[in-house]
C-alpha atoms as a PDB file:
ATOM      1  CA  UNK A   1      74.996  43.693  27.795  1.00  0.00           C
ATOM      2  CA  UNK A   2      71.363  43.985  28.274  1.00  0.00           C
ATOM      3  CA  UNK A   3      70.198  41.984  25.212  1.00  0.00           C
ATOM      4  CA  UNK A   4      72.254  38.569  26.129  1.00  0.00           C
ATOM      5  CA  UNK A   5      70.435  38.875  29.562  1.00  0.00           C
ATOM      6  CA  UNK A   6      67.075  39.120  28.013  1.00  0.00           C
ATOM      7  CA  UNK A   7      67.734  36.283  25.736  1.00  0.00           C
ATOM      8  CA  UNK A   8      69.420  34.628  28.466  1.00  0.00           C
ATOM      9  CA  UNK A   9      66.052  34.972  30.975  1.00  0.00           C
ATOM     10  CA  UNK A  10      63.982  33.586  28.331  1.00  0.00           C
ATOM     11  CA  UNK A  11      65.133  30.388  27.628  1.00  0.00           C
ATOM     12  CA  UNK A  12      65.663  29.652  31.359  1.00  0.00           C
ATOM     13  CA  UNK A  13      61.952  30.638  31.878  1.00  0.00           C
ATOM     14  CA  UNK A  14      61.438  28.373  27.930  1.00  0.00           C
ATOM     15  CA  UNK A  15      62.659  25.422  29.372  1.00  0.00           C
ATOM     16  CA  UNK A  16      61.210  26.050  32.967  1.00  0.00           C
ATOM     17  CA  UNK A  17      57.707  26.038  31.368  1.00  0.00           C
ATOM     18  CA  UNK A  18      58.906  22.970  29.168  1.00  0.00           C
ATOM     19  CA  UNK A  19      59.476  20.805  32.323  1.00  0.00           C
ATOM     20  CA  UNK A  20      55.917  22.227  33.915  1.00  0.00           C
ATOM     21  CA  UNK A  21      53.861  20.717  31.135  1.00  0.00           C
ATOM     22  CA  UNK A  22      52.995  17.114  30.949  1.00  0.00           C
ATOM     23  CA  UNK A  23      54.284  14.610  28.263  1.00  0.00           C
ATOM     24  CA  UNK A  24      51.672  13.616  25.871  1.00  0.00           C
ATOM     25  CA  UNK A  25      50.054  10.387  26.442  1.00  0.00           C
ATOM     26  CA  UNK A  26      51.160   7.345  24.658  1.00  0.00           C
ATOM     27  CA  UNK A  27      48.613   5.001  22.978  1.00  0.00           C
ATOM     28  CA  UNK A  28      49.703   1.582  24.377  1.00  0.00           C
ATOM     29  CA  UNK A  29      50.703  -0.604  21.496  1.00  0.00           C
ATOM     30  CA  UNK A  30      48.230  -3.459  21.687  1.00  0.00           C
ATOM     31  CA  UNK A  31      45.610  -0.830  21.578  1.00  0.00           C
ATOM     32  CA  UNK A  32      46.754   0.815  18.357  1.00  0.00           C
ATOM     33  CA  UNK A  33      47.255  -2.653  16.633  1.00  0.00           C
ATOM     34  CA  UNK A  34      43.664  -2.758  17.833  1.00  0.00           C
ATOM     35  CA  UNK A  35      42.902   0.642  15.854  1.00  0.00           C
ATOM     36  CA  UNK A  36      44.792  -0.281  12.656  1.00  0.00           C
ATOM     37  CA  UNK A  37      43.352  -3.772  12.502  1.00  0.00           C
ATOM     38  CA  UNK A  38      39.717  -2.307  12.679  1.00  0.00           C
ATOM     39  CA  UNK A  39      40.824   0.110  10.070  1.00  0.00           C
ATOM     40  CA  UNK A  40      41.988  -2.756   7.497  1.00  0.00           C
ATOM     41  CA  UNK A  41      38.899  -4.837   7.935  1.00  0.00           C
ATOM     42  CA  UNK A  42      36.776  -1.288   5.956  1.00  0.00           C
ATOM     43  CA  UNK A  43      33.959  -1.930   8.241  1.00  0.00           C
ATOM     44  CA  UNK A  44      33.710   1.804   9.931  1.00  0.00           C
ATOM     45  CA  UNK A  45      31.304   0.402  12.578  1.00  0.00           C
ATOM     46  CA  UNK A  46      33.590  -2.128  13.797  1.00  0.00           C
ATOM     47  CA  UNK A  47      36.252   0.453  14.060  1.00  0.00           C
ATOM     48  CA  UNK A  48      33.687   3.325  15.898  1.00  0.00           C
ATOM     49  CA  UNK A  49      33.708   0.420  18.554  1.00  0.00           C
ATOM     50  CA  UNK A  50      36.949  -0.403  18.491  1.00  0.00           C
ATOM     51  CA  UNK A  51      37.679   3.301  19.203  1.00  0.00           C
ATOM     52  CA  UNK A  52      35.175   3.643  22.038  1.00  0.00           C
ATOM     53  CA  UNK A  53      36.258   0.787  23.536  1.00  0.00           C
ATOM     54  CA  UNK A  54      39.929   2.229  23.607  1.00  0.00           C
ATOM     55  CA  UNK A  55      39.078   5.714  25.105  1.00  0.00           C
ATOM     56  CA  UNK A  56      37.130   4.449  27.819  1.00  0.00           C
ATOM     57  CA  UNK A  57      40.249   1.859  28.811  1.00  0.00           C
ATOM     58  CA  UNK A  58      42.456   4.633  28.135  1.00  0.00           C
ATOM     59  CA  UNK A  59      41.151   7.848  29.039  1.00  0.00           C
ATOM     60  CA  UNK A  60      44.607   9.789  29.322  1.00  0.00           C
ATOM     61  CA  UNK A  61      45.009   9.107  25.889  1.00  0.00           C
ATOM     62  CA  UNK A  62      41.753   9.570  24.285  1.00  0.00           C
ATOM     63  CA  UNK A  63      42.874  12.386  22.297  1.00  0.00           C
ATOM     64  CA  UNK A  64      45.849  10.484  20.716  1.00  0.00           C
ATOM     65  CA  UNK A  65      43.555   7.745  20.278  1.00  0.00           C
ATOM     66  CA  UNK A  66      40.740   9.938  18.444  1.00  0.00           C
ATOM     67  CA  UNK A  67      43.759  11.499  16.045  1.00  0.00           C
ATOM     68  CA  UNK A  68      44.630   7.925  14.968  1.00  0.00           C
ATOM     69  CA  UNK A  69      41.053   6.509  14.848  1.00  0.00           C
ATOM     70  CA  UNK A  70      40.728   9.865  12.402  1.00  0.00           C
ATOM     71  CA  UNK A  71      43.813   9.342  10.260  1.00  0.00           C
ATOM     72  CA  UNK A  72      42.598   5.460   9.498  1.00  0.00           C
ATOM     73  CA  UNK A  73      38.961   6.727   8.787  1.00  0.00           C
ATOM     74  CA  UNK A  74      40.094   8.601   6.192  1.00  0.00           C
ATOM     75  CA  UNK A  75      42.789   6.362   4.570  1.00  0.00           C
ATOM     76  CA  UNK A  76      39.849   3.720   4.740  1.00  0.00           C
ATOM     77  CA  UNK A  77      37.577   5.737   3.117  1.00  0.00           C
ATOM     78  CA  UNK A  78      40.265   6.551   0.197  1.00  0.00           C
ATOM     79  CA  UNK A  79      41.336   3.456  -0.863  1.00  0.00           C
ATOM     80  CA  UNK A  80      37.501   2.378  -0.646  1.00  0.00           C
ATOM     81  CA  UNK A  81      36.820   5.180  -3.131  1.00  0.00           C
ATOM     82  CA  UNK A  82      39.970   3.779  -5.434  1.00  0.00           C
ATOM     83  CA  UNK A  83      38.092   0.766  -4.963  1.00  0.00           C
ATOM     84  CA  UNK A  84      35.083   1.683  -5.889  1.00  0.00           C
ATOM     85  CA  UNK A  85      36.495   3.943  -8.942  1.00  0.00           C
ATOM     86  CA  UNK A  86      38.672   0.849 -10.294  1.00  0.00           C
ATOM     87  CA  UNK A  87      35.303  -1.535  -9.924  1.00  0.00           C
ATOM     88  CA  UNK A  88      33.177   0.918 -11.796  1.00  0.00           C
ATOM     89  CA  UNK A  89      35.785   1.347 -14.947  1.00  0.00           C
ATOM     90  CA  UNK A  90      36.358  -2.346 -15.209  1.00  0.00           C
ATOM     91  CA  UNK A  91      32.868  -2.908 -15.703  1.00  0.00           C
ATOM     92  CA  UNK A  92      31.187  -4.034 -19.253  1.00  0.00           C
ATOM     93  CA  UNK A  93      27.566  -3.496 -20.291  1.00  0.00           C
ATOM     94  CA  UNK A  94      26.302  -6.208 -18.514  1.00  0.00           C
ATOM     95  CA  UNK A  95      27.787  -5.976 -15.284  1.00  0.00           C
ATOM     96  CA  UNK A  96      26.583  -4.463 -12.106  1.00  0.00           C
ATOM     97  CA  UNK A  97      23.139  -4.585 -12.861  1.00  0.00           C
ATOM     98  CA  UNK A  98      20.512  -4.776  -9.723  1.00  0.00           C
ATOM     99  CA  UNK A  99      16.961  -4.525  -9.591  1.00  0.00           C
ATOM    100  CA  UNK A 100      13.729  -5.211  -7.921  1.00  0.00           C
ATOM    101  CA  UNK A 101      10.840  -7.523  -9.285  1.00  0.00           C
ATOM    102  CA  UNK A 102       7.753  -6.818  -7.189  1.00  0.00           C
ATOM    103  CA  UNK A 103       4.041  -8.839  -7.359  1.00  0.00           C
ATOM    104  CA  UNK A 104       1.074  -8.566  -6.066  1.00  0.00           C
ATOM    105  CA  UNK A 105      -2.680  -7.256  -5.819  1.00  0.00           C
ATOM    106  CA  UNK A 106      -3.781  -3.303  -6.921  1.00  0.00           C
ATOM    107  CA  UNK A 107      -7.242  -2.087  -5.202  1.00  0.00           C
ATOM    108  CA  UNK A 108      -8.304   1.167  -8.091  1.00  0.00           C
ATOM    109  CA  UNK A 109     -10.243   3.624  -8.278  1.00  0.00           C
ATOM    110  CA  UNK A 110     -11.648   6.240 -10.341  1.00  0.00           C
ATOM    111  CA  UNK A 111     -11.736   5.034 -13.837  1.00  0.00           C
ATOM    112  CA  UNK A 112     -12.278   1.229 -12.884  1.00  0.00           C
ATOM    113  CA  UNK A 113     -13.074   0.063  -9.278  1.00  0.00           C
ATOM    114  CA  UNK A 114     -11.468  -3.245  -9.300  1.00  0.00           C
ATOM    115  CA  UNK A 115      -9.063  -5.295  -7.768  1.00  0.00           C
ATOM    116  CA  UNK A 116      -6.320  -6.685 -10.139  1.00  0.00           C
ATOM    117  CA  UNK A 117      -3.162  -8.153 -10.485  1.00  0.00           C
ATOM    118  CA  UNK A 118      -0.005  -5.966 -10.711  1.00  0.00           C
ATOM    119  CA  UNK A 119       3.760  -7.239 -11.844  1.00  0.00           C
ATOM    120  CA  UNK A 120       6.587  -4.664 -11.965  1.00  0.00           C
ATOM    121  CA  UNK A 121      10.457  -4.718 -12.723  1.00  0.00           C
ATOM    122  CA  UNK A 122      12.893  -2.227 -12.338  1.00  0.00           C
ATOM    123  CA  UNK A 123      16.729  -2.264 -13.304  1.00  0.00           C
ATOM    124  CA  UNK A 124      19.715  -0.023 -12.187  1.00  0.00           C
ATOM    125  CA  UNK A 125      23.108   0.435 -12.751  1.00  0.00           C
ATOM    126  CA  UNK A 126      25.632   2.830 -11.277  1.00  0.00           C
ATOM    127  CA  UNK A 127      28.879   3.374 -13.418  1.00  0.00           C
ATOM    128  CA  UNK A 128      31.464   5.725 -12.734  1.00  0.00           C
ATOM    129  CA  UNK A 129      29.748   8.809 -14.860  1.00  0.00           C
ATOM    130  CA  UNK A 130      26.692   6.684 -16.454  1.00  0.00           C
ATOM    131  CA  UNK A 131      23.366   5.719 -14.894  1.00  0.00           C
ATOM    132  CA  UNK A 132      20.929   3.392 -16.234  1.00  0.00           C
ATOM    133  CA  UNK A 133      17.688   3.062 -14.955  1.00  0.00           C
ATOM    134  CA  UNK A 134      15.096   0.549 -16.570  1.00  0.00           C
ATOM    135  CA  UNK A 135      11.259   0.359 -15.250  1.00  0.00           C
ATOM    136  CA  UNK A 136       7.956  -1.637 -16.458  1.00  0.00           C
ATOM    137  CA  UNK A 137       4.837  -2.215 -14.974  1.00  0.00           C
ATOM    138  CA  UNK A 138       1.757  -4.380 -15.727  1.00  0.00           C
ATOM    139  CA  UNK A 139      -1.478  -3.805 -14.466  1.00  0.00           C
ATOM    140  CA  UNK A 140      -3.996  -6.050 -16.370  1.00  0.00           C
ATOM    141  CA  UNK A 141      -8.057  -7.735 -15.269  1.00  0.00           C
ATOM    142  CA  UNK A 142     -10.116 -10.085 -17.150  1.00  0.00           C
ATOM    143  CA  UNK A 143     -13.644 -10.442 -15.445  1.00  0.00           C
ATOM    144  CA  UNK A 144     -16.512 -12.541 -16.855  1.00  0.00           C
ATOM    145  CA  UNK A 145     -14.094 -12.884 -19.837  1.00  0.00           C
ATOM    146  CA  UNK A 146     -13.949  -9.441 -20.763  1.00  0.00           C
ATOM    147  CA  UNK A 147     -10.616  -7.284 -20.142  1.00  0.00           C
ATOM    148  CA  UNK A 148     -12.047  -4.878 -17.378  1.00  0.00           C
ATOM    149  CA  UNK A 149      -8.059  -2.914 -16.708  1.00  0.00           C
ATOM    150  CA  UNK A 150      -5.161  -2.925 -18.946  1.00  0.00           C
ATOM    151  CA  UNK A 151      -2.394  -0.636 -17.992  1.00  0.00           C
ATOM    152  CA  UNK A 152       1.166  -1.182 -19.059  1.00  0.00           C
ATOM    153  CA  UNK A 153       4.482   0.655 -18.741  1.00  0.00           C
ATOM    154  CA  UNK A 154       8.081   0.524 -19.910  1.00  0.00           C
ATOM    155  CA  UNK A 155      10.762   3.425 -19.567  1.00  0.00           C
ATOM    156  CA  UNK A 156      14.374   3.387 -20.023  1.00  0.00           C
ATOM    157  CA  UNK A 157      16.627   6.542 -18.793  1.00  0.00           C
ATOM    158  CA  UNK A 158      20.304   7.324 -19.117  1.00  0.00           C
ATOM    159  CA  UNK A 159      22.051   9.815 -16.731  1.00  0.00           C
ATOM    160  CA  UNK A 160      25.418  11.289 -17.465  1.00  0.00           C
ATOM    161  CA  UNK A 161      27.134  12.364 -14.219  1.00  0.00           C
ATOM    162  CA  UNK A 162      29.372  15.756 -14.637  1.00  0.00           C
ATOM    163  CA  UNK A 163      30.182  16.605 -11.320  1.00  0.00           C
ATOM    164  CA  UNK A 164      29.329  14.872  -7.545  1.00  0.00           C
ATOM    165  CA  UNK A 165      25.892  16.913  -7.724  1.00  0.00           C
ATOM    166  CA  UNK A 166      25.160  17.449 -11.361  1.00  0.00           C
ATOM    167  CA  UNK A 167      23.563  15.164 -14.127  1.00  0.00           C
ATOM    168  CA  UNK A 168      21.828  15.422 -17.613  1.00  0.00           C
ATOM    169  CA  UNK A 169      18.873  13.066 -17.942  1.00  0.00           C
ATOM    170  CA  UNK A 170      17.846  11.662 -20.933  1.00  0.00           C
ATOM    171  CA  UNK A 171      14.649   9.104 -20.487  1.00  0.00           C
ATOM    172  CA  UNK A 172      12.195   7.443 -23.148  1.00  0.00           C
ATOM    173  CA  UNK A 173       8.644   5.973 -21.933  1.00  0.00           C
ATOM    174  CA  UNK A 174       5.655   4.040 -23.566  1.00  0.00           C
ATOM    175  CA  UNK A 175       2.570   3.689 -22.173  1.00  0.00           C
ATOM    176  CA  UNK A 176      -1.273   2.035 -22.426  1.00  0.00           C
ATOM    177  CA  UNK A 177      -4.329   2.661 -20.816  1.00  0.00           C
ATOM    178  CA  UNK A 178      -7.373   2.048 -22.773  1.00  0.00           C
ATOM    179  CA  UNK A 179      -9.370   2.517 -19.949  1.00  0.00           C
ATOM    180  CA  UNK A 180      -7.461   5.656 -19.226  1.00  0.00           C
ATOM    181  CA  UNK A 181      -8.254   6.833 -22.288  1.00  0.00           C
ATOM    182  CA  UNK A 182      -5.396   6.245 -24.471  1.00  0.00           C
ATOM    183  CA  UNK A 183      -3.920   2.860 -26.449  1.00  0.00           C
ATOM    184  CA  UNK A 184      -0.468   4.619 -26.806  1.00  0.00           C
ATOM    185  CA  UNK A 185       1.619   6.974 -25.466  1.00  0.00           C
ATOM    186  CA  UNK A 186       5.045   7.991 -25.787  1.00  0.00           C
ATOM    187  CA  UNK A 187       7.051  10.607 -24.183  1.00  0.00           C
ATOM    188  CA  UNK A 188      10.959  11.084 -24.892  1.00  0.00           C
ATOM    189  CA  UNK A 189      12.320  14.019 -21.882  1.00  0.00           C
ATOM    190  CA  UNK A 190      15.328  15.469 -21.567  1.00  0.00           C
ATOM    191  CA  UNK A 191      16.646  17.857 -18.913  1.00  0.00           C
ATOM    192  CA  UNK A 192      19.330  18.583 -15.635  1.00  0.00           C
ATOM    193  CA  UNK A 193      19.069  16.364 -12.452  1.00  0.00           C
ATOM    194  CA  UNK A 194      20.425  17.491  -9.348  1.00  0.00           C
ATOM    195  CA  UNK A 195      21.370  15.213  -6.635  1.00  0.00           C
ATOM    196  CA  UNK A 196      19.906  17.513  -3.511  1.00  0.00           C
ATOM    197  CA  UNK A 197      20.840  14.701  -0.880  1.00  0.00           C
ATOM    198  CA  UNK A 198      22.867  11.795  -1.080  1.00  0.00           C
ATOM    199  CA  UNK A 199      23.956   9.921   2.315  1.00  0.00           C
ATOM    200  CA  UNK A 200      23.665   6.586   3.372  1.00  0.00           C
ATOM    201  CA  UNK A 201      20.395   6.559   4.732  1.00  0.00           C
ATOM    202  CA  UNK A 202      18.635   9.196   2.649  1.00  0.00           C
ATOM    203  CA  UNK A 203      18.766  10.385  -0.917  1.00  0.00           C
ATOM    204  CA  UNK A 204      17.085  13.187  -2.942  1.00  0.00           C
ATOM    205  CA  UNK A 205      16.678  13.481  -6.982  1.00  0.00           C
ATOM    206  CA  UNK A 206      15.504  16.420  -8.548  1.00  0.00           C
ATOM    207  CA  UNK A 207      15.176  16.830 -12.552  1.00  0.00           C
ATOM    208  CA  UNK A 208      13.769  19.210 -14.762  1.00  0.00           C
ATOM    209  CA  UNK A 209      13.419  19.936 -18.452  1.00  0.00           C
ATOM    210  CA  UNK A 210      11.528  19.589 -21.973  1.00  0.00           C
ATOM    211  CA  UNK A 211       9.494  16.484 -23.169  1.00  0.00           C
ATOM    212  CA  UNK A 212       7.821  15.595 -26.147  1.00  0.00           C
ATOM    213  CA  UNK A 213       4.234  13.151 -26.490  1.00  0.00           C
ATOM    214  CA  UNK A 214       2.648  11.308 -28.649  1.00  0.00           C
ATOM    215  CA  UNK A 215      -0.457   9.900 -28.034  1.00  0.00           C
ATOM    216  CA  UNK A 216      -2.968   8.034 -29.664  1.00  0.00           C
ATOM    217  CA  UNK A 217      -6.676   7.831 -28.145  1.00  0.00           C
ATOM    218  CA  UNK A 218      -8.769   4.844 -28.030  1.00  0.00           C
ATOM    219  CA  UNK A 219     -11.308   6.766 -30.758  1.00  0.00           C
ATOM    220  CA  UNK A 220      -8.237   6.443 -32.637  1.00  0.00           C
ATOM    221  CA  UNK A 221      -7.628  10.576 -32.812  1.00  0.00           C
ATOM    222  CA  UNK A 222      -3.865  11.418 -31.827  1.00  0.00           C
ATOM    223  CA  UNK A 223      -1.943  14.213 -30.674  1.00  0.00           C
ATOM    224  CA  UNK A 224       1.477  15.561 -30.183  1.00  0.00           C
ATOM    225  CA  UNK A 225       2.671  18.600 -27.602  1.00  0.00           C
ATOM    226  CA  UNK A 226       5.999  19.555 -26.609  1.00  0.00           C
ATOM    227  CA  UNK A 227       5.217  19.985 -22.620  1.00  0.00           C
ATOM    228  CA  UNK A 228       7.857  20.761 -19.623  1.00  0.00           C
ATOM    229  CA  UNK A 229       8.889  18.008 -17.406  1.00  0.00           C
ATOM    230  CA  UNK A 230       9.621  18.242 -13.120  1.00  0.00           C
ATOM    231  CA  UNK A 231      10.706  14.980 -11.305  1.00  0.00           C
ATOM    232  CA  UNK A 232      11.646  14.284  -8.091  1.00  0.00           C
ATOM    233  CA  UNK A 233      12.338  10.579  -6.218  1.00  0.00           C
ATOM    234  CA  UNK A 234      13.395  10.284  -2.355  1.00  0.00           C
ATOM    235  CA  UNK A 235      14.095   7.160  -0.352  1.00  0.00           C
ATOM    236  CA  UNK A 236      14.535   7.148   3.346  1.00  0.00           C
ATOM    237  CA  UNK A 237      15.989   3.888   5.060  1.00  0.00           C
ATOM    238  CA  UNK A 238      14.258   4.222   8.086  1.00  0.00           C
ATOM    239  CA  UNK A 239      15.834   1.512   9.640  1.00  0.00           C
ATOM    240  CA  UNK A 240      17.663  -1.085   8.316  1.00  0.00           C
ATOM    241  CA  UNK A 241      15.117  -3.207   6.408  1.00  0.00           C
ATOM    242  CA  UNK A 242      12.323  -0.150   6.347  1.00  0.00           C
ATOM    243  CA  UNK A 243      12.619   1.673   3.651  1.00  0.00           C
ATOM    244  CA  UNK A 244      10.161   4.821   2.695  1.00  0.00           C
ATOM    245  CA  UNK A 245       9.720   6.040  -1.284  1.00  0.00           C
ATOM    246  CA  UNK A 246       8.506   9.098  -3.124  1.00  0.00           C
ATOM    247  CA  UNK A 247       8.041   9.211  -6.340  1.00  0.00           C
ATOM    248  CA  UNK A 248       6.372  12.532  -7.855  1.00  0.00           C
ATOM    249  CA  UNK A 249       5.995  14.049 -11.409  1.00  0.00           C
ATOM    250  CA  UNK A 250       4.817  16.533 -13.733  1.00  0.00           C
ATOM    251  CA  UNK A 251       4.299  16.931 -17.192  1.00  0.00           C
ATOM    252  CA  UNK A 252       2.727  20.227 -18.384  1.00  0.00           C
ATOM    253  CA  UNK A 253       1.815  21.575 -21.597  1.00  0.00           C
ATOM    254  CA  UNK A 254      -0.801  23.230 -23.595  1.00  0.00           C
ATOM    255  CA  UNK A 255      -3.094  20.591 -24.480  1.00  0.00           C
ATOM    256  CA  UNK A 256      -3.173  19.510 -20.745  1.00  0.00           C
ATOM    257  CA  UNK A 257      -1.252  17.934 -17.785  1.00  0.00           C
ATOM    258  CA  UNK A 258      -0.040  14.889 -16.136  1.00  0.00           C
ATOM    259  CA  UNK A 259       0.751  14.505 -12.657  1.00  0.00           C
ATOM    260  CA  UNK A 260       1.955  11.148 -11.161  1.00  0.00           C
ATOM    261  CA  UNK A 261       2.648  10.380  -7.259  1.00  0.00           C
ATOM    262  CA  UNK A 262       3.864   7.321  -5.993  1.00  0.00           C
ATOM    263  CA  UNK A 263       4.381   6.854  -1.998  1.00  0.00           C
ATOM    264  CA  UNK A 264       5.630   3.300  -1.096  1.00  0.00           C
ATOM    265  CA  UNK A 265       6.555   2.104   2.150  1.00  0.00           C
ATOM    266  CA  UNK A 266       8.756  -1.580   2.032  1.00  0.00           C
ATOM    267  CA  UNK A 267       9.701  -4.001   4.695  1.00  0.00           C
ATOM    268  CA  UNK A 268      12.064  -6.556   4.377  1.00  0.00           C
ATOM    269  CA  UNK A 269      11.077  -9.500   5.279  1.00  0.00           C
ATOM    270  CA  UNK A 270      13.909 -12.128   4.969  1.00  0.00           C
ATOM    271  CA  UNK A 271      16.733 -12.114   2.442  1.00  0.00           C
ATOM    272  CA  UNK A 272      16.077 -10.247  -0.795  1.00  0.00           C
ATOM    273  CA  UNK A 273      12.043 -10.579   0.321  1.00  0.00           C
ATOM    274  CA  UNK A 274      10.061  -7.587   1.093  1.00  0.00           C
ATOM    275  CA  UNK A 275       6.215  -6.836   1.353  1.00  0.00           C
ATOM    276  CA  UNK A 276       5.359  -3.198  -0.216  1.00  0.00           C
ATOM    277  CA  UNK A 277       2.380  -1.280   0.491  1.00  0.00           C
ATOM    278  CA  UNK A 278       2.149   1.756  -1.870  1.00  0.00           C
ATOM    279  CA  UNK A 279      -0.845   4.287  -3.258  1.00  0.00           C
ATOM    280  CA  UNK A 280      -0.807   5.429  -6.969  1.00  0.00           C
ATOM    281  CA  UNK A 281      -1.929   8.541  -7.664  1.00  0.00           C
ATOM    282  CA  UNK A 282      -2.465  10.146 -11.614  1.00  0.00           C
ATOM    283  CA  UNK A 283      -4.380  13.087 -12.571  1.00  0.00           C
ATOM    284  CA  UNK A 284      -5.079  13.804 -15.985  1.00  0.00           C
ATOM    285  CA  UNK A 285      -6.207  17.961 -16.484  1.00  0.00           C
ATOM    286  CA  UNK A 286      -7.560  17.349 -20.009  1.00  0.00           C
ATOM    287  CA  UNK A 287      -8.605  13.704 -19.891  1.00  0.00           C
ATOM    288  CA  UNK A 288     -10.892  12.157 -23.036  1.00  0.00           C
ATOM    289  CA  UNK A 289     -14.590  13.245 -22.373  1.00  0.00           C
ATOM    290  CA  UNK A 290     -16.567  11.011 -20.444  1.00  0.00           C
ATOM    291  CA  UNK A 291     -13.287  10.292 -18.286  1.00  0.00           C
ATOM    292  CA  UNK A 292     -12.425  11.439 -14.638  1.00  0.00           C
ATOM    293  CA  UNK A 293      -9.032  13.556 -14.075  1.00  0.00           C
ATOM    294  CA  UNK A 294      -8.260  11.492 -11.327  1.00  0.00           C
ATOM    295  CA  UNK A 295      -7.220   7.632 -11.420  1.00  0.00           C
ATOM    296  CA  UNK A 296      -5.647   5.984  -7.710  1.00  0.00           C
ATOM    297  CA  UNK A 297      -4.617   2.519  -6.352  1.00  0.00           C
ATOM    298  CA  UNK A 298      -3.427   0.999  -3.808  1.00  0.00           C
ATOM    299  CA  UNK A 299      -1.228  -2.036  -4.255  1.00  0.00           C
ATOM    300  CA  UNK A 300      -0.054  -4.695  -1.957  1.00  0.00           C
ATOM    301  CA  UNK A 301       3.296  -6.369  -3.327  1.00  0.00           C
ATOM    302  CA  UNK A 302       5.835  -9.072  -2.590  1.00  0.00           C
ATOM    303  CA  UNK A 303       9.225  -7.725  -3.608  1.00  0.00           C
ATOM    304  CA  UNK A 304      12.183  -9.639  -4.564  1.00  0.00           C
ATOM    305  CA  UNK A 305      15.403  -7.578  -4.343  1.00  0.00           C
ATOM    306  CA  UNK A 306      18.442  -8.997  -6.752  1.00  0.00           C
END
């Protein structure tokens, strides 16, 4: 007899405690057609005030309301990815390129002190496991007639994406600098890139790996060294329309060593406009004799962003 009693005493006290407790809120309807409308437009600002908006108006149900502002984040953000995924795949060669062209004025040093004109383009495009990144850069001065800085520069690189982090780089780059020393130079790299951050605001490239250069000197002697290659590129949007670059490399082998730093900062200034302020830094280890290590500029640019 004791047993039924004990189960007995337990769901009176069950249902006692049921009654005690309050009923969850309800989210009022015209507030979640609110939610779900925010949700459809895929703008995830609109809906963060949409949401804030609610629990302040509603602040018995602000937990209800955060669960469904959380469920439509997340649906948004899937079918944006699907979106994104279909995009990429549908895409031929020539599709879903963008770029930068940039213009302007380079103050140098070391080498040649001289002020010259400097054009640059670079290409991108993002597929769904391929990257293609294209770059080329004139720097050229003709004074009194006579050529007084010619420096050119193309590149092409190709990343293959095997995971969310991982990549192998493959890149191939020609370069000139007869006042640097050299009237060609090329250098074909391969290695693994690493993706160390990627968020909206801020990303972080890291590669590593082998090389191989040619180059021919202006005395007309040449040269070939297999030499190991580290690489890293960061971009910080600072705010929207400030945008802060790194650029640094290294290319080191026996015969000697290159090292490369580019720090930009760019403002927009109106559309696809931006001004550019940036300082070029390369150090040569082993440069031709009569030649400094160290060649630096500092170039003001318009940028046109397409």
């Amino acid at each position: 007899m004791g047993l039924p009693l004990n189960r007995t005493a337990a769901a009176v006290l069950l249902s006692l405690s049921m009654i005690s407790q309050p009923a969850l809120a309800q989210i009022p309807p015209t507030v979640e057609a609110m939610i779900r409308a925010a949700a459809q437009s895929g703008d995830e600002a609109e809906l963060k005030a949409v949401v804030k908006a609610a629990k302040a108006t509603n602040p018995a149900a602000a937990a209800e309301i955060e669960a469904l502002a959380d469920a439509e984040l997340a649906r948004m953000r899937t079918a944006a990815a699907a979106k994104r995924e279909a995009e990429l795949k549908s895409r031929g060669f020539f599709d879903g390129w963008t770029g930068a062209g940039e213009a302007g004025l380079s103050l140098s040093g070391g080498n040649t002190k001289e002020s010259s004109g400097v054009v640059g383009l670079k290409l991108n495009k993002e597929g769904l496991q391929v990257r293609h990144k294209v770059a080329a850069l004139a720097d050229y001065l003709r004074t009194n007639g006579e050529t007084t800085r010619e420096k050119f520069m193309a590149s092409y690189g190709l990343d293959y994406k095997f995971s969310d982090r991982f990549y192998v780089y493959g890149q191939g780059m020609w370069e000139r600098d007869r006042f640097g020393g050299y009237s060609r130079r090329f250098t074909e790299s391969l290695g693994l890139g690493y993706t160390a951050i990627d968020r909206d605001n801020m990303s972080l490239y890291l590669e590593a790996g082998p090389s191989l250069r040619q180059t021919r000197y202006v005395g007309g002697d040449s040269d070939s060294q297999l030499a190991g290659r580290a690489n890293l590129a960061y971009r910080w949007t600072i705010r929207d329309g400030l945008v802060f670059s790194q650029d640094a490399g290294a290319l080191m082998g026996s015969g000697g060593s290159t090292i490369t730093s580019d720090t930009a900062l760019t403002t927009r200034l109106f559309g696809g406009v931006s001004a550019r302020v940036s300082f070029n830094v390369e150090h040569e280890t082993n440069p031709p004799a009569g030649l400094k290590k160290t060649d630096y500029a500092t170039r003001l640019t318009g940028v046109y962003e397409f």
